[in-house]
PDB file of N, CA and C in Angstrom:
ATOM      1  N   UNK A   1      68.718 194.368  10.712  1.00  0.00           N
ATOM      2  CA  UNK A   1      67.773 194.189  11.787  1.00  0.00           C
ATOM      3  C   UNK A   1      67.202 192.773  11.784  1.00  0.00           C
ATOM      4  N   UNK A   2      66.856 192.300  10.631  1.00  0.00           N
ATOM      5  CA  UNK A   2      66.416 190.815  10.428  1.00  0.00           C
ATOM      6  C   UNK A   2      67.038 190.180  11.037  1.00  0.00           C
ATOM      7  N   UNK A   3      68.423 190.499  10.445  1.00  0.00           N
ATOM      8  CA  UNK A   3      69.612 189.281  10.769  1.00  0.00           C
ATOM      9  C   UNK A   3      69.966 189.213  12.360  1.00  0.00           C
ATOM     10  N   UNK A   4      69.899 189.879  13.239  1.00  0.00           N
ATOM     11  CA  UNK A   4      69.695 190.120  14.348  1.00  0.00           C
ATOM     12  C   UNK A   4      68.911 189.226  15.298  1.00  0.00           C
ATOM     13  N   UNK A   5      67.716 188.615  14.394  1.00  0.00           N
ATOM     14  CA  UNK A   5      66.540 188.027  15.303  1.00  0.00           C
ATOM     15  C   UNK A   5      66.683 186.958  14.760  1.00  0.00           C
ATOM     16  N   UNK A   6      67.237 186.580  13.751  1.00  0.00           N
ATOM     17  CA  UNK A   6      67.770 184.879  13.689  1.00  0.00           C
ATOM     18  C   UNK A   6      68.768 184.444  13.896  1.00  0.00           C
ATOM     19  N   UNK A   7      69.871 185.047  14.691  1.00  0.00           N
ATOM     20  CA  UNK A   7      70.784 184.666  15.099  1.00  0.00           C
ATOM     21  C   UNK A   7      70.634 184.097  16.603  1.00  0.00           C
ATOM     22  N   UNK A   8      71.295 183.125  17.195  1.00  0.00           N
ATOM     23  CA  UNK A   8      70.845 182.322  18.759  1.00  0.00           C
ATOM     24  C   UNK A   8      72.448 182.286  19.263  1.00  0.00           C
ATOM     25  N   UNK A   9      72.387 182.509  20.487  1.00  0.00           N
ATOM     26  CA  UNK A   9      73.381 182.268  21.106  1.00  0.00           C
ATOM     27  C   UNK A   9      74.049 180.957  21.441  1.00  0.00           C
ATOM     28  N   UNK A  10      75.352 180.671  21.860  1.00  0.00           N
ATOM     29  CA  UNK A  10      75.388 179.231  22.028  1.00  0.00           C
ATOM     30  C   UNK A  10      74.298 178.517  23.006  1.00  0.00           C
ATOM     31  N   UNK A  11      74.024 178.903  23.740  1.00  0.00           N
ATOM     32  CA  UNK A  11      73.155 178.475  25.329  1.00  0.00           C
ATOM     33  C   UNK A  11      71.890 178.302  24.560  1.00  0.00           C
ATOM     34  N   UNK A  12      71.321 178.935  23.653  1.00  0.00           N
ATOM     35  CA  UNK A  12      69.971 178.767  22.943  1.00  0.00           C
ATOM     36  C   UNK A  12      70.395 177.705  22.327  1.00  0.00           C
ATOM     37  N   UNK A  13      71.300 177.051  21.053  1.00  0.00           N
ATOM     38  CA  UNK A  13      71.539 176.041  20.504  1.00  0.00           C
ATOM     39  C   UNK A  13      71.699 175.038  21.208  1.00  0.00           C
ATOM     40  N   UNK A  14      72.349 174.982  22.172  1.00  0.00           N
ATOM     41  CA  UNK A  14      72.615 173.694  23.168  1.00  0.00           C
ATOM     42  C   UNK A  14      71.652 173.359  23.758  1.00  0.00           C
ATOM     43  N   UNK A  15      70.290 174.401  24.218  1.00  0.00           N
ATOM     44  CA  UNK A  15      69.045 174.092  24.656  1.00  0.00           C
ATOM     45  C   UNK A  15      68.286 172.818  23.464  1.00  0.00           C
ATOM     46  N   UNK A  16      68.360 173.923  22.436  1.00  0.00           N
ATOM     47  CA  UNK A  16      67.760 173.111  20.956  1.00  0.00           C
ATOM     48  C   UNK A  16      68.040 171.856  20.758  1.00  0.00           C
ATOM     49  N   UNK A  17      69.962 171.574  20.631  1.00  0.00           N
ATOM     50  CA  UNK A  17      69.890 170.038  21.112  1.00  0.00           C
ATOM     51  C   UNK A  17      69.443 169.033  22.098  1.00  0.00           C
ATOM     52  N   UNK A  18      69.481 169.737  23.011  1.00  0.00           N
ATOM     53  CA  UNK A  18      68.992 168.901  24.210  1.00  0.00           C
ATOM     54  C   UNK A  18      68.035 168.963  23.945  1.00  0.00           C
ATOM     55  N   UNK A  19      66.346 169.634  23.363  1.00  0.00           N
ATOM     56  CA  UNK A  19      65.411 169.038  23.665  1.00  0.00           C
ATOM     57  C   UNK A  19      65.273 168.278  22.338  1.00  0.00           C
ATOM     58  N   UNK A  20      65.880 168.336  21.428  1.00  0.00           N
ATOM     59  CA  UNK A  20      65.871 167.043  20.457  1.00  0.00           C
ATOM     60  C   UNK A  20      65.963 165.453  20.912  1.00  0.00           C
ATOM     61  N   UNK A  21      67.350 165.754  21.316  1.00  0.00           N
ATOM     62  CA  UNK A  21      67.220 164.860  22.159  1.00  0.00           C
ATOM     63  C   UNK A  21      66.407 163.986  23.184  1.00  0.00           C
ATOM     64  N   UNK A  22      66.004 164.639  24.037  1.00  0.00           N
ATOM     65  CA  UNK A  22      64.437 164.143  24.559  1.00  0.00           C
ATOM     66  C   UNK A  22      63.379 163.612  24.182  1.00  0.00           C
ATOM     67  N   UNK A  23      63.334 164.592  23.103  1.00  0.00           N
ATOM     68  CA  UNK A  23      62.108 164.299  22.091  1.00  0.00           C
ATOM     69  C   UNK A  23      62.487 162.948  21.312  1.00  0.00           C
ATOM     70  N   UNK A  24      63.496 162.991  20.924  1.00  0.00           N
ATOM     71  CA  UNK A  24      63.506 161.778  19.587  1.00  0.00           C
ATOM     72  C   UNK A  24      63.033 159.997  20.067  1.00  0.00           C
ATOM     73  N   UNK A  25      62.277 159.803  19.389  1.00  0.00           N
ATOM     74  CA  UNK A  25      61.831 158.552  19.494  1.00  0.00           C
ATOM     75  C   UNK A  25      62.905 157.217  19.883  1.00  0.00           C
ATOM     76  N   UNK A  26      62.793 156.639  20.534  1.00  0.00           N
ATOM     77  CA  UNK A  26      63.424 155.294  21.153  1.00  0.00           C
ATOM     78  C   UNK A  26      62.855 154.245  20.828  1.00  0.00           C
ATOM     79  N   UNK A  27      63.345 152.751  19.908  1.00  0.00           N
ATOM     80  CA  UNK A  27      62.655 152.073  19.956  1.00  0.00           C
ATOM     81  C   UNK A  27      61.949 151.273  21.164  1.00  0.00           C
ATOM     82  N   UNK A  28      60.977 150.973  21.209  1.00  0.00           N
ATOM     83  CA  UNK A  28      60.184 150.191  22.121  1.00  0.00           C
ATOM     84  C   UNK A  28      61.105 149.237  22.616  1.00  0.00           C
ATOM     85  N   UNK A  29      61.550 148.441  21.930  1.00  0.00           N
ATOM     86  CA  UNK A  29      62.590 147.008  21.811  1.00  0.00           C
ATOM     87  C   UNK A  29      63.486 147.213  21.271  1.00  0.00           C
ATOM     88  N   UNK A  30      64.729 146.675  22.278  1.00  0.00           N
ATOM     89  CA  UNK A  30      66.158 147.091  21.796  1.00  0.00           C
ATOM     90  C   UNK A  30      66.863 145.843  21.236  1.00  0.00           C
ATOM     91  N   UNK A  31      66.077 145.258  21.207  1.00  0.00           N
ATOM     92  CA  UNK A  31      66.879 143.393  20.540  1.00  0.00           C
ATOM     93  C   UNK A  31      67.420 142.565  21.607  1.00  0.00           C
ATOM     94  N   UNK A  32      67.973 143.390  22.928  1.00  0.00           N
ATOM     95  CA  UNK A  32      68.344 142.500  24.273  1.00  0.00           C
ATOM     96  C   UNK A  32      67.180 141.635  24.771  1.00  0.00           C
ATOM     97  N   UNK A  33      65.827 142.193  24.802  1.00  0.00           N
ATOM     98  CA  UNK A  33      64.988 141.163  25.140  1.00  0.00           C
ATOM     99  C   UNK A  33      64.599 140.216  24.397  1.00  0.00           C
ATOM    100  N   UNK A  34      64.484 140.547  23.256  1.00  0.00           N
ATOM    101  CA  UNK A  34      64.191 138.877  21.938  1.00  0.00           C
ATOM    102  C   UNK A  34      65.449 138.119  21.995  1.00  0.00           C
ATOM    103  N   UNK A  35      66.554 139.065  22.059  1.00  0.00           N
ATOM    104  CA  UNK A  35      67.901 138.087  21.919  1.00  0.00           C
ATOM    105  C   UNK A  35      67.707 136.810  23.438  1.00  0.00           C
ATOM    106  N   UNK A  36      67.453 137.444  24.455  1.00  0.00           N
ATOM    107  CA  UNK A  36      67.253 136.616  25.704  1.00  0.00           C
ATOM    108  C   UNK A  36      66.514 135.315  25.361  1.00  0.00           C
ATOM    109  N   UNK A  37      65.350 136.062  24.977  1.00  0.00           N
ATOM    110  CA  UNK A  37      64.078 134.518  25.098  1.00  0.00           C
ATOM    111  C   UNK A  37      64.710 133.833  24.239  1.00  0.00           C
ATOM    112  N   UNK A  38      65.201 134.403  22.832  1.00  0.00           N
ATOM    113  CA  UNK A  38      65.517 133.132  21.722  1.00  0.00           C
ATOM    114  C   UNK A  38      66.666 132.379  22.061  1.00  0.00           C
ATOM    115  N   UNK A  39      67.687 132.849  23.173  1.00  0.00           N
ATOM    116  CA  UNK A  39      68.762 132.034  23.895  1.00  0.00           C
ATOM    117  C   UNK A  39      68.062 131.265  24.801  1.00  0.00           C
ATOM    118  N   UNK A  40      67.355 131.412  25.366  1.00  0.00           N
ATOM    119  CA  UNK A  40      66.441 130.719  26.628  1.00  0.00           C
ATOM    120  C   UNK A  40      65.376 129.674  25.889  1.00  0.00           C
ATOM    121  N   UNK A  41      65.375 129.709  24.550  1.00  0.00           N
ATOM    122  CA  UNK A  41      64.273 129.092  23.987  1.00  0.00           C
ATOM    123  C   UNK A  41      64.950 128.112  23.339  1.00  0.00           C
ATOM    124  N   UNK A  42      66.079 128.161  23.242  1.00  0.00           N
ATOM    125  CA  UNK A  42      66.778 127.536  22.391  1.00  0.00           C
ATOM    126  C   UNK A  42      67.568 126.174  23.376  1.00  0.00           C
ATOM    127  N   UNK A  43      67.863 126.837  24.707  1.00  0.00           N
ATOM    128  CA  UNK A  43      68.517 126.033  25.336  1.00  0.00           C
ATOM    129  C   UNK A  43      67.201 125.215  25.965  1.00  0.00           C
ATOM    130  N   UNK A  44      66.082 125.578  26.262  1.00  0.00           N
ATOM    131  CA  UNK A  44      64.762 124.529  26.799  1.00  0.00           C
ATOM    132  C   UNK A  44      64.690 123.906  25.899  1.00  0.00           C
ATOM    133  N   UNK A  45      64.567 124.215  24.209  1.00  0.00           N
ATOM    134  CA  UNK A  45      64.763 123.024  23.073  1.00  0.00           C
ATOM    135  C   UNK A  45      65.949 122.162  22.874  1.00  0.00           C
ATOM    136  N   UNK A  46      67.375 122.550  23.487  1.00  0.00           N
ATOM    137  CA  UNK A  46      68.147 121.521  23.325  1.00  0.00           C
ATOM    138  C   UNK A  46      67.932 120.520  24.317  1.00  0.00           C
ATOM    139  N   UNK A  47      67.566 120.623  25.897  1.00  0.00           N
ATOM    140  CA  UNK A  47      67.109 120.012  26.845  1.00  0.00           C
ATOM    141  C   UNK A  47      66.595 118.975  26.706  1.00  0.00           C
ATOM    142  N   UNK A  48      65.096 119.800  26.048  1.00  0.00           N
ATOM    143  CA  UNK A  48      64.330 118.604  25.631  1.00  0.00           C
ATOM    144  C   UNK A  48      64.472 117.147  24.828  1.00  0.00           C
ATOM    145  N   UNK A  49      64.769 117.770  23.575  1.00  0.00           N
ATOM    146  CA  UNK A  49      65.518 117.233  22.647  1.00  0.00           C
ATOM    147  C   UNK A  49      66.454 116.358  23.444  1.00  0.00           C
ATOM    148  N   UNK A  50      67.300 116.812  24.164  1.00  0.00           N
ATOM    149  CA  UNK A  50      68.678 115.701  24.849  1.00  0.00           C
ATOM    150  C   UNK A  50      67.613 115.018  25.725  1.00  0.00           C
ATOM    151  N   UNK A  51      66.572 114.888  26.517  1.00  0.00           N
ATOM    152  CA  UNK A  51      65.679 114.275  27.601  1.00  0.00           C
ATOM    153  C   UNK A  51      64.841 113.050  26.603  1.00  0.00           C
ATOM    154  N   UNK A  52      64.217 113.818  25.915  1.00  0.00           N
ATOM    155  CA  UNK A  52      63.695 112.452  24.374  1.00  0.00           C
ATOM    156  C   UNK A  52      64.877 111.734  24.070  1.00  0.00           C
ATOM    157  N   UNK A  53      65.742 111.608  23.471  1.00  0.00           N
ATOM    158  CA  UNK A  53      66.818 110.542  23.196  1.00  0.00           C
ATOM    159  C   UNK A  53      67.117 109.996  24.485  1.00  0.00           C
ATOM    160  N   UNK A  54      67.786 110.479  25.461  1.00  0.00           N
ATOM    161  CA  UNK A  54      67.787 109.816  27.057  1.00  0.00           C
ATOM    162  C   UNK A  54      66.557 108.929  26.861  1.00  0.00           C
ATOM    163  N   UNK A  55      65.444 109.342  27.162  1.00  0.00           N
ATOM    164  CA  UNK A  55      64.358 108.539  27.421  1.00  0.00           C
ATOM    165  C   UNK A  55      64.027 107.474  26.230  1.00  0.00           C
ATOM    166  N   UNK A  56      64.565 107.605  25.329  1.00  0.00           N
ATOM    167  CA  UNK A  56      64.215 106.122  23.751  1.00  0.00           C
ATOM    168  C   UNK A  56      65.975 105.492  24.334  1.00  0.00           C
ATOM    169  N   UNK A  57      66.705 106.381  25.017  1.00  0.00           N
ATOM    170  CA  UNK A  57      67.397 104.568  24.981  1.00  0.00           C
ATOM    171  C   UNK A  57      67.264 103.905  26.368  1.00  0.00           C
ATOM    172  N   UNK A  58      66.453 104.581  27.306  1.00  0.00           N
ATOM    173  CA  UNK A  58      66.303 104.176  28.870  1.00  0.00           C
ATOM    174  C   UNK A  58      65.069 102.884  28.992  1.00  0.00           C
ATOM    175  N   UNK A  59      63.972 103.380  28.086  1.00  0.00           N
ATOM    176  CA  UNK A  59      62.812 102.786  27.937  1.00  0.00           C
ATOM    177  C   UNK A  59      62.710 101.530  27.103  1.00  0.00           C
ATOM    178  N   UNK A  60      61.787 100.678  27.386  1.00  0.00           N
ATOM    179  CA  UNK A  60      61.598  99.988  26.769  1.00  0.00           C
ATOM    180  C   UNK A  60      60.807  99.899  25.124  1.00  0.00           C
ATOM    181  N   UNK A  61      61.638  99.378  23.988  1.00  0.00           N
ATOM    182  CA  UNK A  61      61.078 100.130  22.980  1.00  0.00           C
ATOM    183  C   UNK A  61      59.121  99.698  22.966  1.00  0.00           C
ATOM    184  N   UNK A  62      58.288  98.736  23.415  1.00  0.00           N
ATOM    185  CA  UNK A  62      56.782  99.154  23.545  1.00  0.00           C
ATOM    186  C   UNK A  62      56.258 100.040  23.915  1.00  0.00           C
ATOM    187  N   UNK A  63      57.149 100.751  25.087  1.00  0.00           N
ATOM    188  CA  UNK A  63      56.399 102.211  25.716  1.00  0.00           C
ATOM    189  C   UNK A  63      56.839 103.336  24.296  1.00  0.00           C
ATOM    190  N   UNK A  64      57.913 103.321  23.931  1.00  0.00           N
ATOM    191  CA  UNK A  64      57.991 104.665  22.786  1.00  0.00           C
ATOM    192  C   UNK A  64      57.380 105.193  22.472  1.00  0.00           C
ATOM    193  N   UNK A  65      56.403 104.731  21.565  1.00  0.00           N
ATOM    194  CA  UNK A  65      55.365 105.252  20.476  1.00  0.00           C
ATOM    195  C   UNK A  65      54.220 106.070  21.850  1.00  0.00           C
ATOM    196  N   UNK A  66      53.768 105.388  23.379  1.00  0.00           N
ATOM    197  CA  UNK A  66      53.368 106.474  23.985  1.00  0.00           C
ATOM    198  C   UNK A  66      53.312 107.204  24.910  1.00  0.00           C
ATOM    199  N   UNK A  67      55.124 107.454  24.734  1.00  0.00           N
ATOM    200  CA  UNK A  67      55.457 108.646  25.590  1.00  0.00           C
ATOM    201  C   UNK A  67      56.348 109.398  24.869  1.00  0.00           C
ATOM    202  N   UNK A  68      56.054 110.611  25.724  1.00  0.00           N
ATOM    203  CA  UNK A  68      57.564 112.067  25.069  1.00  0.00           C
ATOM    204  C   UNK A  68      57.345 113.214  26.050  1.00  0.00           C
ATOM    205  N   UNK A  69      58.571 113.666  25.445  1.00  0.00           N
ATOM    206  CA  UNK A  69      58.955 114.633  26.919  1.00  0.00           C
ATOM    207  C   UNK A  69      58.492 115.916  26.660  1.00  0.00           C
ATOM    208  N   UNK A  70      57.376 116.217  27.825  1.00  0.00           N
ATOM    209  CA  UNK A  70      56.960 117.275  27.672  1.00  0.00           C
ATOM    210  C   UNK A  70      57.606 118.671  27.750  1.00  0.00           C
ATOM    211  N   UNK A  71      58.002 118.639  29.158  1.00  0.00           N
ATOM    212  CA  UNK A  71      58.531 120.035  29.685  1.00  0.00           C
ATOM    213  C   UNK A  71      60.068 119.741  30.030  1.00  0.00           C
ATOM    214  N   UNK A  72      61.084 120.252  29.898  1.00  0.00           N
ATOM    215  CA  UNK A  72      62.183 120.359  31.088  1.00  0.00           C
ATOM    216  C   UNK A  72      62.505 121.736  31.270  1.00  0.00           C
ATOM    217  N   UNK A  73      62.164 121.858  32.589  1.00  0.00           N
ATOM    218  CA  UNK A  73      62.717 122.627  33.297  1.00  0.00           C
ATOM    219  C   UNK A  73      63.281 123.021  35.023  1.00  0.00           C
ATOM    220  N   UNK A  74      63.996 123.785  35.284  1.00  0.00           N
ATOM    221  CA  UNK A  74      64.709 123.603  36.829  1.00  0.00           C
ATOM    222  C   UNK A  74      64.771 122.163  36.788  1.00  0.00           C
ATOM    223  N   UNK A  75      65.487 121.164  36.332  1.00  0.00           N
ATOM    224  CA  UNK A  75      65.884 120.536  37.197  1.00  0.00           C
ATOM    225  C   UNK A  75      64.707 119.285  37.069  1.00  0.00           C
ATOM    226  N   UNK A  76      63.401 119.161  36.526  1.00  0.00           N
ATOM    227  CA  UNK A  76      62.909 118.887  36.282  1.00  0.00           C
ATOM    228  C   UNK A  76      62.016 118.130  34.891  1.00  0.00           C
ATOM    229  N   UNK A  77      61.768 117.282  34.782  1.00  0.00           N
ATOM    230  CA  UNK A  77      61.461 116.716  33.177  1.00  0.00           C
ATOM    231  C   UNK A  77      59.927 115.825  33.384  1.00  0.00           C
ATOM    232  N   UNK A  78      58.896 116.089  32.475  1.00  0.00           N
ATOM    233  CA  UNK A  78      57.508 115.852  32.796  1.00  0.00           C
ATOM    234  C   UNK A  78      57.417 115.447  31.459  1.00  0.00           C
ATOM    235  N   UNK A  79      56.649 113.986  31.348  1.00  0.00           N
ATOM    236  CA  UNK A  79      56.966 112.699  30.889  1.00  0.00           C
ATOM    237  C   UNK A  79      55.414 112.575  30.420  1.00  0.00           C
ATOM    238  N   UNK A  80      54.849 112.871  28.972  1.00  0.00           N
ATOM    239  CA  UNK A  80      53.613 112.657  29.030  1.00  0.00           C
ATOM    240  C   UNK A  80      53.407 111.425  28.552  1.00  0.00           C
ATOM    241  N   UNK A  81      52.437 110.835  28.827  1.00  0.00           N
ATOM    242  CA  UNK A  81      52.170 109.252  28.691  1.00  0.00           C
ATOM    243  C   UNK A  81      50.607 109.003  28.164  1.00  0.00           C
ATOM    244  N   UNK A  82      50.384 108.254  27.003  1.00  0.00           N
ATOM    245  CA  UNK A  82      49.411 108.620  26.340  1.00  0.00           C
ATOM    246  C   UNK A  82      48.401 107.418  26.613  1.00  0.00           C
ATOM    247  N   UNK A  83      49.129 106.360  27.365  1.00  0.00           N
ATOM    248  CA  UNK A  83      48.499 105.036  27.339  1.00  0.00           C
ATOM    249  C   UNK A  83      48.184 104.999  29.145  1.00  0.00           C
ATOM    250  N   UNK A  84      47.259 104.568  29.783  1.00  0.00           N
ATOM    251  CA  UNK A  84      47.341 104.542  31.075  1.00  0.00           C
ATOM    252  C   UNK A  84      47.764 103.216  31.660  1.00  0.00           C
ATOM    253  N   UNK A  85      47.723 101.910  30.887  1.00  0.00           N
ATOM    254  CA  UNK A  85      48.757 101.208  31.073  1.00  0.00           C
ATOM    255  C   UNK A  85      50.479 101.242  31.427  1.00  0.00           C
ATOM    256  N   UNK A  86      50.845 101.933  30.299  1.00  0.00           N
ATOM    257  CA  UNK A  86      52.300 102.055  30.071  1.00  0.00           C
ATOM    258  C   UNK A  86      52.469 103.103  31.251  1.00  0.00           C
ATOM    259  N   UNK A  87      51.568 104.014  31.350  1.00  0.00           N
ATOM    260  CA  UNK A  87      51.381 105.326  32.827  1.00  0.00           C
ATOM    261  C   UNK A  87      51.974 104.268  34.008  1.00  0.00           C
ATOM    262  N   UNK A  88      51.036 103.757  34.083  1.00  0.00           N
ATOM    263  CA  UNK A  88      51.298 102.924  35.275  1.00  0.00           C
ATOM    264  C   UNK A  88      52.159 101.731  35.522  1.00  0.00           C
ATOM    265  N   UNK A  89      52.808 101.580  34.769  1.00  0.00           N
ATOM    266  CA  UNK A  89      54.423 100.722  34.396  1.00  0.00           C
ATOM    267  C   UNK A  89      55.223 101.714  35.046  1.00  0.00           C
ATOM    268  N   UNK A  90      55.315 102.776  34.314  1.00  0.00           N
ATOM    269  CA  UNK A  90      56.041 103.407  34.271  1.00  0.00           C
ATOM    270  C   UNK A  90      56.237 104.507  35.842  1.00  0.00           C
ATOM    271  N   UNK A  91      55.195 104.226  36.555  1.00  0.00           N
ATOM    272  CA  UNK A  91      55.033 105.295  37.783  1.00  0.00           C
ATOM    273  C   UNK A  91      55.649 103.984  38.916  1.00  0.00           C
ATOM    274  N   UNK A  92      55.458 103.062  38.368  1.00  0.00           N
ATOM    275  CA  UNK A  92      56.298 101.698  39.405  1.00  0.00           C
ATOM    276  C   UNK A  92      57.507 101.851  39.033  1.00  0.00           C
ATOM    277  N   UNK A  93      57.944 102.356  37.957  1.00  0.00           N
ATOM    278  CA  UNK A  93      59.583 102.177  37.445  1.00  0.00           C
ATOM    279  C   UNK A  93      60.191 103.417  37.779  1.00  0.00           C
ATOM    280  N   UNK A  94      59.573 104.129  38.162  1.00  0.00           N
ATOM    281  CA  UNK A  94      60.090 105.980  38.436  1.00  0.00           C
ATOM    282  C   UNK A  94      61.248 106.259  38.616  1.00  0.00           C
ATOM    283  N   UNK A  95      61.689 105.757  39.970  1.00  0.00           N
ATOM    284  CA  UNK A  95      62.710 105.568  40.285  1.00  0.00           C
ATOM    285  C   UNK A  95      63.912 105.347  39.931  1.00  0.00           C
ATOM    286  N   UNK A  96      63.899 104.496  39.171  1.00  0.00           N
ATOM    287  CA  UNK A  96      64.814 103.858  38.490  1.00  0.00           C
ATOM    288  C   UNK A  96      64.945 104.938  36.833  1.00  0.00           C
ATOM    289  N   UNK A  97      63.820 104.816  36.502  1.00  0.00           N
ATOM    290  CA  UNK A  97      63.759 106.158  35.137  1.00  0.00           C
ATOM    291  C   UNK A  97      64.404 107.215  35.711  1.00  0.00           C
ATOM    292  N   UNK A  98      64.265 107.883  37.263  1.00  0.00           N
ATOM    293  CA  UNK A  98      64.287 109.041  37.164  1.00  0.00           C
ATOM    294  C   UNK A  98      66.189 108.379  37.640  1.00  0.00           C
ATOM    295  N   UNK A  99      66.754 107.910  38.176  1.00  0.00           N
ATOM    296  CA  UNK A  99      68.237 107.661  38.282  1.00  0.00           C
ATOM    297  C   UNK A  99      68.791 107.312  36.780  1.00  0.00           C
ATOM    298  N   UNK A 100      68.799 106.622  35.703  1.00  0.00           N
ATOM    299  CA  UNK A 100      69.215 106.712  34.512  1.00  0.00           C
ATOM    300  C   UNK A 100      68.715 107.835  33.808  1.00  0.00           C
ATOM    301  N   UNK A 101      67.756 108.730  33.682  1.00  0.00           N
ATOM    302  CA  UNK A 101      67.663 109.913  33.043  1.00  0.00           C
ATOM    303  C   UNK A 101      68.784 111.037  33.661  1.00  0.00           C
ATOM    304  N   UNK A 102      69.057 110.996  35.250  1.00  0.00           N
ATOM    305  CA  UNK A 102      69.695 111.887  36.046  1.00  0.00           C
ATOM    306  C   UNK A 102      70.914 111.416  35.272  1.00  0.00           C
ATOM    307  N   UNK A 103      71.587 110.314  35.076  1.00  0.00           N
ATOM    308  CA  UNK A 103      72.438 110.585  34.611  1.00  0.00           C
ATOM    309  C   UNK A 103      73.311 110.738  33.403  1.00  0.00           C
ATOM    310  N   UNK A 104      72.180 110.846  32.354  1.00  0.00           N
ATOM    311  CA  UNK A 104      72.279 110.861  31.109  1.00  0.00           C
ATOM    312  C   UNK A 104      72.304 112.410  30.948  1.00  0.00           C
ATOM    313  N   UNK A 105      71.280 113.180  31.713  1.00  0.00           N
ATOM    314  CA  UNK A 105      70.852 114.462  30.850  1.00  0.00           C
ATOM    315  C   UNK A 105      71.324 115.013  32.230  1.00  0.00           C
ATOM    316  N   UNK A 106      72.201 115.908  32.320  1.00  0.00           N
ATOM    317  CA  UNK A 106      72.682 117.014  33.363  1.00  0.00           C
ATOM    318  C   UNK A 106      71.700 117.819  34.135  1.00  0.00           C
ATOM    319  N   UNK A 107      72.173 117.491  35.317  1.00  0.00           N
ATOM    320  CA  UNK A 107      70.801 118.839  36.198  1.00  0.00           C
ATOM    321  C   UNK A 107      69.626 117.938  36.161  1.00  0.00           C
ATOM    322  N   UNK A 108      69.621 117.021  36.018  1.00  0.00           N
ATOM    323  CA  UNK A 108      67.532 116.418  36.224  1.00  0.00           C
ATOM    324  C   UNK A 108      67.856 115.525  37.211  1.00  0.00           C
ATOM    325  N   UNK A 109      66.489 116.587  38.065  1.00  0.00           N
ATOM    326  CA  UNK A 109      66.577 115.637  39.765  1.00  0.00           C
ATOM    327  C   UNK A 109      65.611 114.874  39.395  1.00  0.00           C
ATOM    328  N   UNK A 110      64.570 115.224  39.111  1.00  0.00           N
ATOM    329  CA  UNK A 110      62.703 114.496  38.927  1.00  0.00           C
ATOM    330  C   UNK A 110      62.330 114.544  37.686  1.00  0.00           C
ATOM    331  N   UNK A 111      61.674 112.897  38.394  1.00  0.00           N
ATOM    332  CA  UNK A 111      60.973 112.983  36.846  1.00  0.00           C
ATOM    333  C   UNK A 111      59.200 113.004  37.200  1.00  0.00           C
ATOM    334  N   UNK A 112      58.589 113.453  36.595  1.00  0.00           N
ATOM    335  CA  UNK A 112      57.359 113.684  36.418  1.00  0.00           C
ATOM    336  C   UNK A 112      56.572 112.819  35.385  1.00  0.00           C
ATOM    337  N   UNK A 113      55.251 112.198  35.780  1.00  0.00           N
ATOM    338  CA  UNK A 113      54.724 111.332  34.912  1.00  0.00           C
ATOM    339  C   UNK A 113      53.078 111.740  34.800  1.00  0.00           C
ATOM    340  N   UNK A 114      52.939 112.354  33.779  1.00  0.00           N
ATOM    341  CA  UNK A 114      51.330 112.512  33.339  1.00  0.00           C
ATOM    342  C   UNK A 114      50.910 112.042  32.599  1.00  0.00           C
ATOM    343  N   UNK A 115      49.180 111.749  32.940  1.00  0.00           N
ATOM    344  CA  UNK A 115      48.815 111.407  31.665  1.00  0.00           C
ATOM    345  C   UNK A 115      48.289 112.299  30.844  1.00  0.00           C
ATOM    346  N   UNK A 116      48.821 111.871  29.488  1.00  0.00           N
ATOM    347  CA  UNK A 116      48.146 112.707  28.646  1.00  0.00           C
ATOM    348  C   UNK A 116      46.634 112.038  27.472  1.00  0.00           C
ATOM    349  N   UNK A 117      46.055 111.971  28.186  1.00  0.00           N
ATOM    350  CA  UNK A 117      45.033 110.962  26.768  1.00  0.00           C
ATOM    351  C   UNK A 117      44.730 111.776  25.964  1.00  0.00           C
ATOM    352  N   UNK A 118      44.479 111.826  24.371  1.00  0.00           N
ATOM    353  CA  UNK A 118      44.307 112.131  23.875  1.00  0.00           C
ATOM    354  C   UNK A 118      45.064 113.234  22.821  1.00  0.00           C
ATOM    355  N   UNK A 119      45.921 113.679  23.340  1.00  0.00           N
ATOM    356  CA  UNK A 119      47.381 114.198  22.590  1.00  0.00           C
ATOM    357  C   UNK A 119      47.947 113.664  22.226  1.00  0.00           C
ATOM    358  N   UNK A 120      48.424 113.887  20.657  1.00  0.00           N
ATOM    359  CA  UNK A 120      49.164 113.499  19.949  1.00  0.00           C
ATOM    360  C   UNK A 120      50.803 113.457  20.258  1.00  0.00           C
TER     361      UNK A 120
END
């Protein structure tokens, strides 16, 4: 008689799996989204990196020490400038910076020039 009431039919077991299934925990994060950013993070750091060397052999070596490349992105590269002198050299020379950077570093239409005072 016992043995009777612990026995389950297949349709009861297959229920049992399935709601295991349901139930069982999923991680939050499947590694596709960290894997993304750290590919995406990696290629805005090679960018950059390739936009700084472009820019130390485009420039004149007095401006060096105060400028570096802030951002690149779309297509874009933003040029912080620590001196407002050399700023303003450099916003007369734009043009010309932004055509030898275009063709050093792939994909850069504009160049962007801020100041930055006080950043290192």
């Amino acid at each position: 008689m016992l043995l009777g009431r612990l026995e389950m039919t297949n349709r009861q077991y297959y229920q049992l799996v399935q709601n295991y299934r349901r139930r069982r925990a999923r991680p939050a994060v499947d590694g596709r989204v960290e894997a993304w950013f750290l590919r995406r993070a990696a290629r805005e750091l090679r960018q950059r990196a390739m936009a700084q060397r472009a820019l130390e052999r485009v420039l004149p070596a007095r401006w060096l020490k105060a400028v570096r490349v802030e951002i690149v992105k779309e297509g874009a590269v933003t040029i912080a400038v620590r001196d407002v002198v050399i700023g303003a050299e450099m916003q007369r020379d734009r043009v010309r910076l932004q055509r030898e950077l275009g063709r050093t570093v792939r994909g850069l239409r504009r160049v962007h020039i801020s100041l930055a005072a006080g950043r290192g």
